[in-house]
PDB file of N, CA and C in Angstrom:
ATOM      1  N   UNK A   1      15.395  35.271  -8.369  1.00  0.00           N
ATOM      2  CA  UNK A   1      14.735  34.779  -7.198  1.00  0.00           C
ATOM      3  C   UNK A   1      14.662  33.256  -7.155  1.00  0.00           C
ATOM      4  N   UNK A   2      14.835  32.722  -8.132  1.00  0.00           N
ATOM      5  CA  UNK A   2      15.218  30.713  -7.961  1.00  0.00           C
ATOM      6  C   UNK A   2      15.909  30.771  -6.459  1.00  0.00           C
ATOM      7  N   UNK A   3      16.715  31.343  -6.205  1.00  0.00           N
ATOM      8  CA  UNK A   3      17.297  30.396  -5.200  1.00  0.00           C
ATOM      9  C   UNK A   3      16.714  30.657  -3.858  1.00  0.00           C
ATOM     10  N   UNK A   4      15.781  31.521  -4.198  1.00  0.00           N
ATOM     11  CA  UNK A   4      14.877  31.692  -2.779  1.00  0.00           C
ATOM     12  C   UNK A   4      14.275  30.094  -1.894  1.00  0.00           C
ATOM     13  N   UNK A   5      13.936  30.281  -0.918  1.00  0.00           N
ATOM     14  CA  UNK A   5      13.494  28.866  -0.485  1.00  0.00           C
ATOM     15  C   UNK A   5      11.936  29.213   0.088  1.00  0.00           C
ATOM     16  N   UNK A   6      11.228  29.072   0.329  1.00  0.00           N
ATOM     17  CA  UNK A   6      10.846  27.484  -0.022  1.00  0.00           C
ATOM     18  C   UNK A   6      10.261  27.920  -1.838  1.00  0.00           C
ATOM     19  N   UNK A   7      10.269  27.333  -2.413  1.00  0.00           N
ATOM     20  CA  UNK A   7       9.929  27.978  -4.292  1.00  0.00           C
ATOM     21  C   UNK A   7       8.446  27.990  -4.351  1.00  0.00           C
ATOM     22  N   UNK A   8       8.026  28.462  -5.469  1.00  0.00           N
ATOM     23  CA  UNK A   8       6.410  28.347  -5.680  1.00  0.00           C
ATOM     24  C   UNK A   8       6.412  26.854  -5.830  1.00  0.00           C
ATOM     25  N   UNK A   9       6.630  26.440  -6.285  1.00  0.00           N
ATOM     26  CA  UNK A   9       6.099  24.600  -6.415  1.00  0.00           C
ATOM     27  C   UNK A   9       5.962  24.194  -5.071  1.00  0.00           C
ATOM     28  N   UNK A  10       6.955  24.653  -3.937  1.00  0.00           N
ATOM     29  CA  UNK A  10       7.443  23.774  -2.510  1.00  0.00           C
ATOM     30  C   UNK A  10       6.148  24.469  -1.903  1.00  0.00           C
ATOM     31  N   UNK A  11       5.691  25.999  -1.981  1.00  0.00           N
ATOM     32  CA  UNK A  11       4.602  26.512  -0.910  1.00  0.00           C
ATOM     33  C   UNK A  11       3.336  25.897  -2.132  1.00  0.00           C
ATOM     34  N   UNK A  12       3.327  25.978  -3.325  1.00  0.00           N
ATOM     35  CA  UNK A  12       2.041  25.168  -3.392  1.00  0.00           C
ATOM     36  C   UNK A  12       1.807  23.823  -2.998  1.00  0.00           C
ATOM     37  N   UNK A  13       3.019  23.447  -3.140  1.00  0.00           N
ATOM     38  CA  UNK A  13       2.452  21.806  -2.570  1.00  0.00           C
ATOM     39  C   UNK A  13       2.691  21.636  -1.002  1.00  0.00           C
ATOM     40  N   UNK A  14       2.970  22.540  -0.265  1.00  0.00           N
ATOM     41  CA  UNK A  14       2.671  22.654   1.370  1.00  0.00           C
ATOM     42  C   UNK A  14       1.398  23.016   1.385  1.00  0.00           C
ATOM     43  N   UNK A  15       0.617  23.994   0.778  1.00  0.00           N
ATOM     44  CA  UNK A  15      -0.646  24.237   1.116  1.00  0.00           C
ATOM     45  C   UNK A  15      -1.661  23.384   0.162  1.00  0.00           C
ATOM     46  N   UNK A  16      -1.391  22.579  -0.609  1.00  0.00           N
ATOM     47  CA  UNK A  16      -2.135  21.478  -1.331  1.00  0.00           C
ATOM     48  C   UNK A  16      -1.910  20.446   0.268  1.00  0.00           C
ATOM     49  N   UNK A  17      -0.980  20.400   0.833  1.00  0.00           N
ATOM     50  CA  UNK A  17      -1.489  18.667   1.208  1.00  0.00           C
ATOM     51  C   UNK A  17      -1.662  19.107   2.817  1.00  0.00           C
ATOM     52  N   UNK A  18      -1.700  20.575   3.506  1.00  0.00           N
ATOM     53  CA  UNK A  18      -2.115  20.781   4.338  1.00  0.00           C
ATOM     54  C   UNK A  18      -3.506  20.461   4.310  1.00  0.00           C
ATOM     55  N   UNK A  19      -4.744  21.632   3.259  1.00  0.00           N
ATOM     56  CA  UNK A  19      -5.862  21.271   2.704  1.00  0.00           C
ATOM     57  C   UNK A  19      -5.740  20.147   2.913  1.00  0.00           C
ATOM     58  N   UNK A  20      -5.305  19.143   2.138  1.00  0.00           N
ATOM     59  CA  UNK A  20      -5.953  17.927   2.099  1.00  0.00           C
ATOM     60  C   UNK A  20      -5.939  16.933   3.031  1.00  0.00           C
ATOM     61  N   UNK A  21      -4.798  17.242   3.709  1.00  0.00           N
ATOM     62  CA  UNK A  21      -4.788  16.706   5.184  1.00  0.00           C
ATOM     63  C   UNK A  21      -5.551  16.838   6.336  1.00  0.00           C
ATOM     64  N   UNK A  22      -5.462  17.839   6.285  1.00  0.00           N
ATOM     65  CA  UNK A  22      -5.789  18.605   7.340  1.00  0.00           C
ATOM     66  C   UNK A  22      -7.475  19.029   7.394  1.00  0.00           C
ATOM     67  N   UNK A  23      -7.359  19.918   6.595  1.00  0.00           N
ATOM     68  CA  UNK A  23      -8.823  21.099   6.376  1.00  0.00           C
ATOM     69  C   UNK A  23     -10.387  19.648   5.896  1.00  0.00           C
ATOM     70  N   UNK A  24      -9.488  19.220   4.720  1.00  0.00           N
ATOM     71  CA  UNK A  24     -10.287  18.567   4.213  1.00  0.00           C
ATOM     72  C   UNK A  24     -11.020  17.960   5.337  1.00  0.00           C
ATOM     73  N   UNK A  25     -10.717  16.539   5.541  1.00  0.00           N
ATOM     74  CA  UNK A  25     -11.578  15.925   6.590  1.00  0.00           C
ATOM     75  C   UNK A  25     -12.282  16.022   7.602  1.00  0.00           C
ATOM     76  N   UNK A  26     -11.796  17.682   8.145  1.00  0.00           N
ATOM     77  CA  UNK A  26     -12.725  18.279   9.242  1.00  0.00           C
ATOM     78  C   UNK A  26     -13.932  18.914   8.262  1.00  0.00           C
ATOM     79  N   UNK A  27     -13.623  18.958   6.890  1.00  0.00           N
ATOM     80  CA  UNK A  27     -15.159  19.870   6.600  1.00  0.00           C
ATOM     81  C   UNK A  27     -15.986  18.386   5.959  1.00  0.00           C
ATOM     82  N   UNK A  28     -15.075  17.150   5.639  1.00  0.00           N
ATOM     83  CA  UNK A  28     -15.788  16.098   5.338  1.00  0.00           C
ATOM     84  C   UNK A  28     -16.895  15.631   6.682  1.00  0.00           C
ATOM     85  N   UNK A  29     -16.581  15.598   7.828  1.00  0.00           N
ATOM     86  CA  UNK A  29     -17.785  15.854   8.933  1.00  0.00           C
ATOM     87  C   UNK A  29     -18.567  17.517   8.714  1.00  0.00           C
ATOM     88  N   UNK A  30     -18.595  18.518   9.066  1.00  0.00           N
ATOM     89  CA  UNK A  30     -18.994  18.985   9.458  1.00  0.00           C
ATOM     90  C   UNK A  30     -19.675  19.811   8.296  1.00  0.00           C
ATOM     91  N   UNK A  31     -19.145  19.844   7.175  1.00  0.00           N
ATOM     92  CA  UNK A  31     -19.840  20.533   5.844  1.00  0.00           C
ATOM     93  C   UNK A  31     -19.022  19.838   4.433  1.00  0.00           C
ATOM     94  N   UNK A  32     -19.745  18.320   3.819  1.00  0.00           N
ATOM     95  CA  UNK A  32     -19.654  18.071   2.919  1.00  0.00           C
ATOM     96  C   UNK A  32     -19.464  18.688   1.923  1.00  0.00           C
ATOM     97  N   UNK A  33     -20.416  20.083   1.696  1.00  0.00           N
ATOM     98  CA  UNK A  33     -20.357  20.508   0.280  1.00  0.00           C
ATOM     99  C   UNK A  33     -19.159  21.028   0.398  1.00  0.00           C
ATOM    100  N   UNK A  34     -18.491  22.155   1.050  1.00  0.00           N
ATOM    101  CA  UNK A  34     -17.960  22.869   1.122  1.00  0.00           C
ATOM    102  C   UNK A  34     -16.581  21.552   1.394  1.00  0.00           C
ATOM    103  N   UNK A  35     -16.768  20.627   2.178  1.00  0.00           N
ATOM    104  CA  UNK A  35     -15.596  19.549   1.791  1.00  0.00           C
ATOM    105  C   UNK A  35     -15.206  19.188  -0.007  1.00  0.00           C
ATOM    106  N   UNK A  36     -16.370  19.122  -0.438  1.00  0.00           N
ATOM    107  CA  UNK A  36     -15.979  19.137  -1.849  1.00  0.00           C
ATOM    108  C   UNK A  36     -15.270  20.244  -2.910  1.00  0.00           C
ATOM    109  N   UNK A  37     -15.783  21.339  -2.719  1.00  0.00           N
ATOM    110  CA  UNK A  37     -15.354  22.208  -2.897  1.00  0.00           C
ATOM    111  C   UNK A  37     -13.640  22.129  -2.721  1.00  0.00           C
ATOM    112  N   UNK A  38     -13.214  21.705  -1.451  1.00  0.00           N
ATOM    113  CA  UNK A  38     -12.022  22.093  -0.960  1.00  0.00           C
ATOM    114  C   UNK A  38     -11.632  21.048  -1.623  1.00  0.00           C
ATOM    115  N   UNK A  39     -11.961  20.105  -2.199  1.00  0.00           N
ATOM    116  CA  UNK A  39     -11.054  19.255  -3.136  1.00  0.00           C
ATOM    117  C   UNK A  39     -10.957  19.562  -4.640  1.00  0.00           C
ATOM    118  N   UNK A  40     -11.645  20.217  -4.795  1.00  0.00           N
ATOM    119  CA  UNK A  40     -11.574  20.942  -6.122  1.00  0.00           C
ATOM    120  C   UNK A  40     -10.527  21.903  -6.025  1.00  0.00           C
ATOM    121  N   UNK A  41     -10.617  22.866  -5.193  1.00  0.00           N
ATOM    122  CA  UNK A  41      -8.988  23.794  -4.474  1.00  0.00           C
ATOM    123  C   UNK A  41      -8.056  22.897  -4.507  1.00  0.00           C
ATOM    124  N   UNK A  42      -7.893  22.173  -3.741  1.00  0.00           N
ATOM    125  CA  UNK A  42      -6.956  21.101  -3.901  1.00  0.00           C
ATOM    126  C   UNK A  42      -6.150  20.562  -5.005  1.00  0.00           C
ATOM    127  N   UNK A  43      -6.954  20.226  -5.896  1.00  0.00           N
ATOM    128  CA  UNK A  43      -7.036  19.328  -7.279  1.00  0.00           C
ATOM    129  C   UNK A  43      -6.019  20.667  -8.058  1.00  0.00           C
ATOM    130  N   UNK A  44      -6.518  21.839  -8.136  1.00  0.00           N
ATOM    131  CA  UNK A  44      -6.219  23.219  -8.796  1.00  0.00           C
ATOM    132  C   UNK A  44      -5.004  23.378  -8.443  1.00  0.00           C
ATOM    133  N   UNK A  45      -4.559  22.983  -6.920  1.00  0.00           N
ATOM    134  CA  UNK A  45      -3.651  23.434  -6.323  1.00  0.00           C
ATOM    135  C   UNK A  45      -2.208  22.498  -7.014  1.00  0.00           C
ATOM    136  N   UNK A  46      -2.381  21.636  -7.262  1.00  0.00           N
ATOM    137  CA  UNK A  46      -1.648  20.334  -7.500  1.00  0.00           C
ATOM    138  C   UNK A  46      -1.326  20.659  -8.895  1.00  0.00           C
ATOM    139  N   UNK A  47      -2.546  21.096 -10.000  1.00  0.00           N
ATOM    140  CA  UNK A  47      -2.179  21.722 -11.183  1.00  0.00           C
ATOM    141  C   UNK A  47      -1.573  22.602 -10.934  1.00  0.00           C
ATOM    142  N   UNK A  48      -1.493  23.790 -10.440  1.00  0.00           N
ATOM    143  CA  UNK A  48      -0.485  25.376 -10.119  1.00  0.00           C
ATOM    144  C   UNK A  48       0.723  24.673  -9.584  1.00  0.00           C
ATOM    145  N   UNK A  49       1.206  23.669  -8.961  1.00  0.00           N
ATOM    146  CA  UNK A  49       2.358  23.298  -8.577  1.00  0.00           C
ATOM    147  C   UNK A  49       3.092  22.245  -9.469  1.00  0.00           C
ATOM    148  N   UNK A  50       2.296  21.491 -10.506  1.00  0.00           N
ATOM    149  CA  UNK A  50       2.896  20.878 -11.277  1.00  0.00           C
ATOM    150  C   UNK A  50       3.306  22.077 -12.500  1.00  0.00           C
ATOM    151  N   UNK A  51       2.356  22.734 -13.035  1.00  0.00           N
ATOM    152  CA  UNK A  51       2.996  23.998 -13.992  1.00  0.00           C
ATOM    153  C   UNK A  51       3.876  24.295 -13.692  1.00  0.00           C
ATOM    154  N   UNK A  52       4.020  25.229 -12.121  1.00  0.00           N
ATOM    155  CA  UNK A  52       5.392  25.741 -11.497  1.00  0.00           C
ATOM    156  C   UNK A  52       7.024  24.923 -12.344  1.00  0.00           C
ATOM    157  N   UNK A  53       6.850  23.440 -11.984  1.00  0.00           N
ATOM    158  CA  UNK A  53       7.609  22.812 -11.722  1.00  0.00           C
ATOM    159  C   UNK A  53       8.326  22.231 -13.277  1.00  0.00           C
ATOM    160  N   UNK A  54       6.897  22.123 -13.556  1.00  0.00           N
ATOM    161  CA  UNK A  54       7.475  20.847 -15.203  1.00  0.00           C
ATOM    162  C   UNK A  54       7.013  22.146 -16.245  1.00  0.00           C
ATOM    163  N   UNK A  55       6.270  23.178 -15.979  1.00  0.00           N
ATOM    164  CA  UNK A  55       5.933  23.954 -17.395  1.00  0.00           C
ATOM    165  C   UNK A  55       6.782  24.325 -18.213  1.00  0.00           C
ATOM    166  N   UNK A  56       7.726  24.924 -17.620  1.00  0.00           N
ATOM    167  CA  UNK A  56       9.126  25.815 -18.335  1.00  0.00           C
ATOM    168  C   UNK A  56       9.692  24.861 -18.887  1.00  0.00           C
ATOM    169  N   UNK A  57       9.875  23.772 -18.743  1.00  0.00           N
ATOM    170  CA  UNK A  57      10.354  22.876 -19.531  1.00  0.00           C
ATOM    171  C   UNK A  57       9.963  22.078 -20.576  1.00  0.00           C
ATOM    172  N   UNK A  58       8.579  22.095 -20.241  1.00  0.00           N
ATOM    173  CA  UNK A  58       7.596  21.541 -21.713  1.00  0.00           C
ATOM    174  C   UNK A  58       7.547  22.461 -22.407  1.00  0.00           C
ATOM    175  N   UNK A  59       7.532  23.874 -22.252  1.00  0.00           N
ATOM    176  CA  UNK A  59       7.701  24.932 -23.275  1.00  0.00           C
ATOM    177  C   UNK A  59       8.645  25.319 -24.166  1.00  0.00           C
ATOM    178  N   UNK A  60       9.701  24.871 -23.311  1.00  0.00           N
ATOM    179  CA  UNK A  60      10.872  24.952 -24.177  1.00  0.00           C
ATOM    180  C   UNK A  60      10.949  23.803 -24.893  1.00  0.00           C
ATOM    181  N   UNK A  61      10.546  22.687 -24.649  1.00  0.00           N
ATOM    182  CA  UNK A  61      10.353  21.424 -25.351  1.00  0.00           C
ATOM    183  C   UNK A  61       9.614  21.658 -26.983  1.00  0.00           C
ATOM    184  N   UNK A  62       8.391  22.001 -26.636  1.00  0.00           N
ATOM    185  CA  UNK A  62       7.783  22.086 -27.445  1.00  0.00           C
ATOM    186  C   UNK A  62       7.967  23.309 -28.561  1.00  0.00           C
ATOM    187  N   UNK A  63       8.825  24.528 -28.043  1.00  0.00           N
ATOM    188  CA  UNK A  63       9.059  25.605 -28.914  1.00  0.00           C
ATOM    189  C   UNK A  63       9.836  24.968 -30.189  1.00  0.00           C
ATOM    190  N   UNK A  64      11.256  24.071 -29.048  1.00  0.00           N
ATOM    191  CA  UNK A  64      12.099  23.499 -29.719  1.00  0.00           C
ATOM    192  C   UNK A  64      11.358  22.746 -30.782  1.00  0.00           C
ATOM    193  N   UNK A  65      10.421  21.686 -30.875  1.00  0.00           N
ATOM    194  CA  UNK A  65       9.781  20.840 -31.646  1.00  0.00           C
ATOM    195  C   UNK A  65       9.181  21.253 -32.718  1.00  0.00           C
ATOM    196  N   UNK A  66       8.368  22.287 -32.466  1.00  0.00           N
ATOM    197  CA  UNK A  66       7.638  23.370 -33.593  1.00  0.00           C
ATOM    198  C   UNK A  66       8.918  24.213 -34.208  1.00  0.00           C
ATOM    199  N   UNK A  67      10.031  24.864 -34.047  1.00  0.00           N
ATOM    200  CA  UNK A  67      10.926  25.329 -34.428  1.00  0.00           C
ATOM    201  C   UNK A  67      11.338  24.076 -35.488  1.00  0.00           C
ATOM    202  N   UNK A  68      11.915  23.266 -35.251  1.00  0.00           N
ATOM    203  CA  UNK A  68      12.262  22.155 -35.967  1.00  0.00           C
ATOM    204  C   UNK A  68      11.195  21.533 -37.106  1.00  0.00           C
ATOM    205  N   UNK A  69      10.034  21.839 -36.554  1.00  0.00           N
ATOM    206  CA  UNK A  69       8.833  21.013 -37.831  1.00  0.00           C
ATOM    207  C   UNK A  69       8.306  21.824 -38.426  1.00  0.00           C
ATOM    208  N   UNK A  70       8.634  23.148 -38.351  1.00  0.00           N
ATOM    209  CA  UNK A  70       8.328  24.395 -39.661  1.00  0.00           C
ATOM    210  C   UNK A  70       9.602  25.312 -39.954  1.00  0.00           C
ATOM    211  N   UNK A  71      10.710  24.710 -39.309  1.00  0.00           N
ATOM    212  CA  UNK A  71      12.385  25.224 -40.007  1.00  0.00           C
ATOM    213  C   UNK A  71      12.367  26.369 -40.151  1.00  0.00           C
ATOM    214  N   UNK A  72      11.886  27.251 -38.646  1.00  0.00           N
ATOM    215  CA  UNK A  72      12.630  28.163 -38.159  1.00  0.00           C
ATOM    216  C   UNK A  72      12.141  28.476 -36.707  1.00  0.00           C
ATOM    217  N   UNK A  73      12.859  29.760 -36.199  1.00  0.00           N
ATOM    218  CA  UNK A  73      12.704  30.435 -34.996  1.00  0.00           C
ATOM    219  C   UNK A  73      11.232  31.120 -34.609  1.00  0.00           C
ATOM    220  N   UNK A  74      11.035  31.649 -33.411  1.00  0.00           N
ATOM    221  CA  UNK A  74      10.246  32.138 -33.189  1.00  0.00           C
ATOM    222  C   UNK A  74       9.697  31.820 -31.358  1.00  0.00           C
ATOM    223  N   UNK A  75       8.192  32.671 -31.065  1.00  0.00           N
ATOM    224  CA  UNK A  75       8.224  32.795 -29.567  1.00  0.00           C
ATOM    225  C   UNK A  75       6.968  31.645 -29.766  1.00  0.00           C
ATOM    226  N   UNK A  76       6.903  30.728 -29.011  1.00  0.00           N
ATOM    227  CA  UNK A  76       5.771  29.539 -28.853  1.00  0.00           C
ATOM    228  C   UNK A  76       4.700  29.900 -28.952  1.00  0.00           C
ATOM    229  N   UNK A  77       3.991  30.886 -29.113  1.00  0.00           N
ATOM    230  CA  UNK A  77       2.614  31.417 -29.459  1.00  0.00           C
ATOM    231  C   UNK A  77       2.413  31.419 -30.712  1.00  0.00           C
ATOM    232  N   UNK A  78       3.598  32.005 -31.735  1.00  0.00           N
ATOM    233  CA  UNK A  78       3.487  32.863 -32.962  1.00  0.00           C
ATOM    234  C   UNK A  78       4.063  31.296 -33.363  1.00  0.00           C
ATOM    235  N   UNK A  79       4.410  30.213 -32.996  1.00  0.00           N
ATOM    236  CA  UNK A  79       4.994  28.890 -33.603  1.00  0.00           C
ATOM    237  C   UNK A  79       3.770  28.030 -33.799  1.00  0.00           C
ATOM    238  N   UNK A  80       2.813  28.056 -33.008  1.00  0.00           N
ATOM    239  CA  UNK A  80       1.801  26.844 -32.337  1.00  0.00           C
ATOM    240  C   UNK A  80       0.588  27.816 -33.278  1.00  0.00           C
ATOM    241  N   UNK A  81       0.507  29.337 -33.488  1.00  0.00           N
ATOM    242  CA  UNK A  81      -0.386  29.649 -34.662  1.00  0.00           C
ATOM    243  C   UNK A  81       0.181  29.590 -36.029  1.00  0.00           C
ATOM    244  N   UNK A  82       1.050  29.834 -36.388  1.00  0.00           N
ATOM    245  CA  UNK A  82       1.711  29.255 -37.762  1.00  0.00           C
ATOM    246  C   UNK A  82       0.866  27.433 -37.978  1.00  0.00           C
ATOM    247  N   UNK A  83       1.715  26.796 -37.235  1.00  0.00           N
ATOM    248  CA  UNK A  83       1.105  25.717 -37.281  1.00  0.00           C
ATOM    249  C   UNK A  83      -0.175  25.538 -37.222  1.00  0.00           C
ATOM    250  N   UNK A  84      -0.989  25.944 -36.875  1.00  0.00           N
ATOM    251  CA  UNK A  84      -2.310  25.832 -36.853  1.00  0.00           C
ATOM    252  C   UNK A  84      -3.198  26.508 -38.361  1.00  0.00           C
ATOM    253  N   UNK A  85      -2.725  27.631 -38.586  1.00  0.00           N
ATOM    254  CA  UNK A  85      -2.602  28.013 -39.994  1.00  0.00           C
ATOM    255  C   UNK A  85      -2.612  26.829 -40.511  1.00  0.00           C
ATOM    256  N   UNK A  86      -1.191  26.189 -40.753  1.00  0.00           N
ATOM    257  CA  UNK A  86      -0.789  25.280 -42.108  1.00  0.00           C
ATOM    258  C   UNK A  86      -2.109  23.980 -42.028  1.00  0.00           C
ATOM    259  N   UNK A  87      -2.725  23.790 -40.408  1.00  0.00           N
ATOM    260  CA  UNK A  87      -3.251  22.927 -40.119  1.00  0.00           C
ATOM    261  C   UNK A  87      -4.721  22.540 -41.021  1.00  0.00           C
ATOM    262  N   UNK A  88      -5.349  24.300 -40.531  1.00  0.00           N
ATOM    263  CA  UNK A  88      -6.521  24.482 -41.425  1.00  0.00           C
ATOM    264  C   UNK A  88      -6.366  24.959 -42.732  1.00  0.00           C
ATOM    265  N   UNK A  89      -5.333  24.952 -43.517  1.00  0.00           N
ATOM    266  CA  UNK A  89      -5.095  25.325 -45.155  1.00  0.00           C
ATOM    267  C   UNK A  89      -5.042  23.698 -45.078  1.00  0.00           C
ATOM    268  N   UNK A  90      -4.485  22.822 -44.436  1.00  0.00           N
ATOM    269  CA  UNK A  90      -4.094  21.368 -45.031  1.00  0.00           C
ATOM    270  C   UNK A  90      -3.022  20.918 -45.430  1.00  0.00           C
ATOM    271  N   UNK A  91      -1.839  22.199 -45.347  1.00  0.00           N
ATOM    272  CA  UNK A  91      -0.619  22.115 -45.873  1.00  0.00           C
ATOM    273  C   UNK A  91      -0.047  20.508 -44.767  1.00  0.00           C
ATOM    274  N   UNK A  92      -0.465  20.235 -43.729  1.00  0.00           N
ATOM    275  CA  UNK A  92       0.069  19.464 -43.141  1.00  0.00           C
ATOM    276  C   UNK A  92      -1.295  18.744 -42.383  1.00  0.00           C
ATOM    277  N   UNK A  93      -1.267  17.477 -42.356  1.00  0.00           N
ATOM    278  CA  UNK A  93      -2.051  16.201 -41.583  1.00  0.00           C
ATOM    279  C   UNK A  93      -1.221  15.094 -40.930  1.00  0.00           C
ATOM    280  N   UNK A  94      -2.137  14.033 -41.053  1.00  0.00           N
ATOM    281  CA  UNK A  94      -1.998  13.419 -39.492  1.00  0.00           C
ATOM    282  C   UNK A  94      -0.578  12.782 -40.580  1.00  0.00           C
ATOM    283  N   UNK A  95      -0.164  12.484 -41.610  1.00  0.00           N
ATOM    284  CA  UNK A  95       0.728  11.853 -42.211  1.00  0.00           C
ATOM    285  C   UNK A  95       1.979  12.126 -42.342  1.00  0.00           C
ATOM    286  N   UNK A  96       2.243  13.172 -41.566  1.00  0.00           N
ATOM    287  CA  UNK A  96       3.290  14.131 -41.377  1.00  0.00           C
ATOM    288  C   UNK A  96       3.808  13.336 -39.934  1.00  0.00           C
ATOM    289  N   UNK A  97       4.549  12.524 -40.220  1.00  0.00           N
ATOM    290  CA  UNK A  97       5.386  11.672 -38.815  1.00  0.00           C
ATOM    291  C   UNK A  97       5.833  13.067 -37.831  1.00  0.00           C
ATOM    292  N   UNK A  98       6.907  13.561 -38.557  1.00  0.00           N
ATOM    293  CA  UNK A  98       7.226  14.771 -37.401  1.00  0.00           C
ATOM    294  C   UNK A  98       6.297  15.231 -36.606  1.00  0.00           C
ATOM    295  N   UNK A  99       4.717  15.964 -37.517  1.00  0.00           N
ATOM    296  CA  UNK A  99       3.820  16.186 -36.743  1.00  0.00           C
ATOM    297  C   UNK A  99       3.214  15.695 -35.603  1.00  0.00           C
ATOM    298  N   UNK A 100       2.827  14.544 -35.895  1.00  0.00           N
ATOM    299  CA  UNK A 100       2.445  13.704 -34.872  1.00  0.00           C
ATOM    300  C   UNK A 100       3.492  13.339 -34.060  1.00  0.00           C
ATOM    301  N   UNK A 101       4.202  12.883 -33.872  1.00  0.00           N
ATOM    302  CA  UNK A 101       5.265  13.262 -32.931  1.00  0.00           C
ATOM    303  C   UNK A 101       5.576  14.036 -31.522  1.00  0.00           C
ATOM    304  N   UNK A 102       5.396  15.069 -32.772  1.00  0.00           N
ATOM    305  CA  UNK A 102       5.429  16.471 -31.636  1.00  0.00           C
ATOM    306  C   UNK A 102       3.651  16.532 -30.985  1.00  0.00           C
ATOM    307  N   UNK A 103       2.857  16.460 -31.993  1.00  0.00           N
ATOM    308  CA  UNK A 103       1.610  16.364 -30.535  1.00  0.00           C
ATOM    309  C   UNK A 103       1.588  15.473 -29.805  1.00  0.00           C
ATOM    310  N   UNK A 104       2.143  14.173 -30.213  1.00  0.00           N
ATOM    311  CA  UNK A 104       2.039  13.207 -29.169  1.00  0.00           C
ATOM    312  C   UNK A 104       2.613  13.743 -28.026  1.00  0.00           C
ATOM    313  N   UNK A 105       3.816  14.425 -28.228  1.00  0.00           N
ATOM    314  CA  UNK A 105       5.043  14.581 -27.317  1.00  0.00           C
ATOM    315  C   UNK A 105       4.272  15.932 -26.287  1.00  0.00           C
ATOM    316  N   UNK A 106       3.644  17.035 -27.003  1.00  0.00           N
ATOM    317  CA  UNK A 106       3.086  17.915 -26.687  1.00  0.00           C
ATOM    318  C   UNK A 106       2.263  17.217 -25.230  1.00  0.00           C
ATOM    319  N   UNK A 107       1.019  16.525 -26.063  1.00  0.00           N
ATOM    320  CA  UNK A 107       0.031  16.139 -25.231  1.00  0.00           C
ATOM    321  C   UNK A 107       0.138  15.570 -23.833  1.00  0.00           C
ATOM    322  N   UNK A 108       1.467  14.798 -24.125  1.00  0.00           N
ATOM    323  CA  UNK A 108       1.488  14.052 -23.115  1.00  0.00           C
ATOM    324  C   UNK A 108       2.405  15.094 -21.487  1.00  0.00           C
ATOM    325  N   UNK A 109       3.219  16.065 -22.402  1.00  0.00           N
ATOM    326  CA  UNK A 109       3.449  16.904 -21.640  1.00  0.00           C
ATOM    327  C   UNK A 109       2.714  17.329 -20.679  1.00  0.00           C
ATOM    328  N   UNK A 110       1.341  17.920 -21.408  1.00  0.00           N
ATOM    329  CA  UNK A 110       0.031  18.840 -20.694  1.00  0.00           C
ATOM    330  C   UNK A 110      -0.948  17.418 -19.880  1.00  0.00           C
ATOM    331  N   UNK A 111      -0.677  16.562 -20.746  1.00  0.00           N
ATOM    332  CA  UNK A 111      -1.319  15.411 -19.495  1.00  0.00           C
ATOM    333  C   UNK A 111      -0.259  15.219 -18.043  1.00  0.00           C
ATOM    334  N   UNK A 112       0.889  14.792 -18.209  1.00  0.00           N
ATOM    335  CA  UNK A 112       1.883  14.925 -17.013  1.00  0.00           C
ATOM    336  C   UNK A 112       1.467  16.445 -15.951  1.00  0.00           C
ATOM    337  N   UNK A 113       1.134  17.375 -16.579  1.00  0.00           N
ATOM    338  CA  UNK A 113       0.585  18.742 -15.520  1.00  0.00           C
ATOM    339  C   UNK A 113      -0.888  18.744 -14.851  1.00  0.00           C
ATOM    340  N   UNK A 114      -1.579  18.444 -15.991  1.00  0.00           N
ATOM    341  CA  UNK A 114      -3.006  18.614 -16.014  1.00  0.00           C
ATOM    342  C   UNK A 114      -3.094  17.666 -14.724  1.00  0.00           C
ATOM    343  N   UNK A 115      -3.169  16.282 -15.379  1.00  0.00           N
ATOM    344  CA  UNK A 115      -3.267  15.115 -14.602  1.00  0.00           C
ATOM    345  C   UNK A 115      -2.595  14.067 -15.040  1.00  0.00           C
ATOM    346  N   UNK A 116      -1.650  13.693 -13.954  1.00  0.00           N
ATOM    347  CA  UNK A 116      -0.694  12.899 -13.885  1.00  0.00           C
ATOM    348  C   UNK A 116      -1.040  11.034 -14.053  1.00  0.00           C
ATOM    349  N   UNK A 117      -2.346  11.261 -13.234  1.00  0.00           N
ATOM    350  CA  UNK A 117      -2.841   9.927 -13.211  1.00  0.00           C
ATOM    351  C   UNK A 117      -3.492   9.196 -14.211  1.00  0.00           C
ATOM    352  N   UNK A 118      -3.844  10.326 -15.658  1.00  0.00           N
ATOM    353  CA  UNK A 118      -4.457   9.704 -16.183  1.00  0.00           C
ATOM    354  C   UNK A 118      -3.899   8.647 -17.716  1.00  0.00           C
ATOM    355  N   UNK A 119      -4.634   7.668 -17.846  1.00  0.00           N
ATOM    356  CA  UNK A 119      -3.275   6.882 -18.715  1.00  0.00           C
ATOM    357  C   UNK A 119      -4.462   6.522 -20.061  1.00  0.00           C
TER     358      UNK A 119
END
């Protein structure tokens, strides 16, 4: 189904900036709270369309990275708890260059989705 049109990223971010265009400012007169609210929808909406878009690729990023910094295969769940294992035994800390690395690389991934703006 990829080559369907318009994609989940394209209809979430049509109905992110309709909301915010649109909806928003009529409830910014007429019902503040509920204007706020709709920017919180909003905000959510922008996260569900950045996942869509950049997730599959930070995942595979990061499988790749954890594959490589505990030298072998596996599905990104059963990689990211291994590691976490070695984390709380101590087998590995912040002195482990590779490690850090890859969370840097990780983090900044989930910051680019989460929120883009923040530096």
């Amino acid at each position: 189904m990829a080559q369907d049109r318009p994609t989940a990223s394209e209809l979430l971010s049509a109905i992110a900036d309709f909301l915010r265009e649109e909806a928003t400012p009529a409830l910014d007169k007429a019902e503040p709270r509920l204007a706020f609210q709709m920017r919180v929808a909003v905000n959510s909406l922008a996260i569900l369309e950045r996942e869509a878009r950049l997730g599959p690729a930070a995942d595979t990023a990061e499988q790749a990275r954890l594959a490589n910094l505990l030298g072998h295969d596996g599905t990104l769940e059963d990689l990211n708890r291994e590691l976490a294992r070695q984390l709380r035994a101590g087998t590995r800390d912040e002195r482990d260059s590779v490690l850090m690395a890859h969370l840097e690389a990780t983090i900044a991934d989930k910051i680019a989705i989460a929120n883009p703006k923040w530096k």
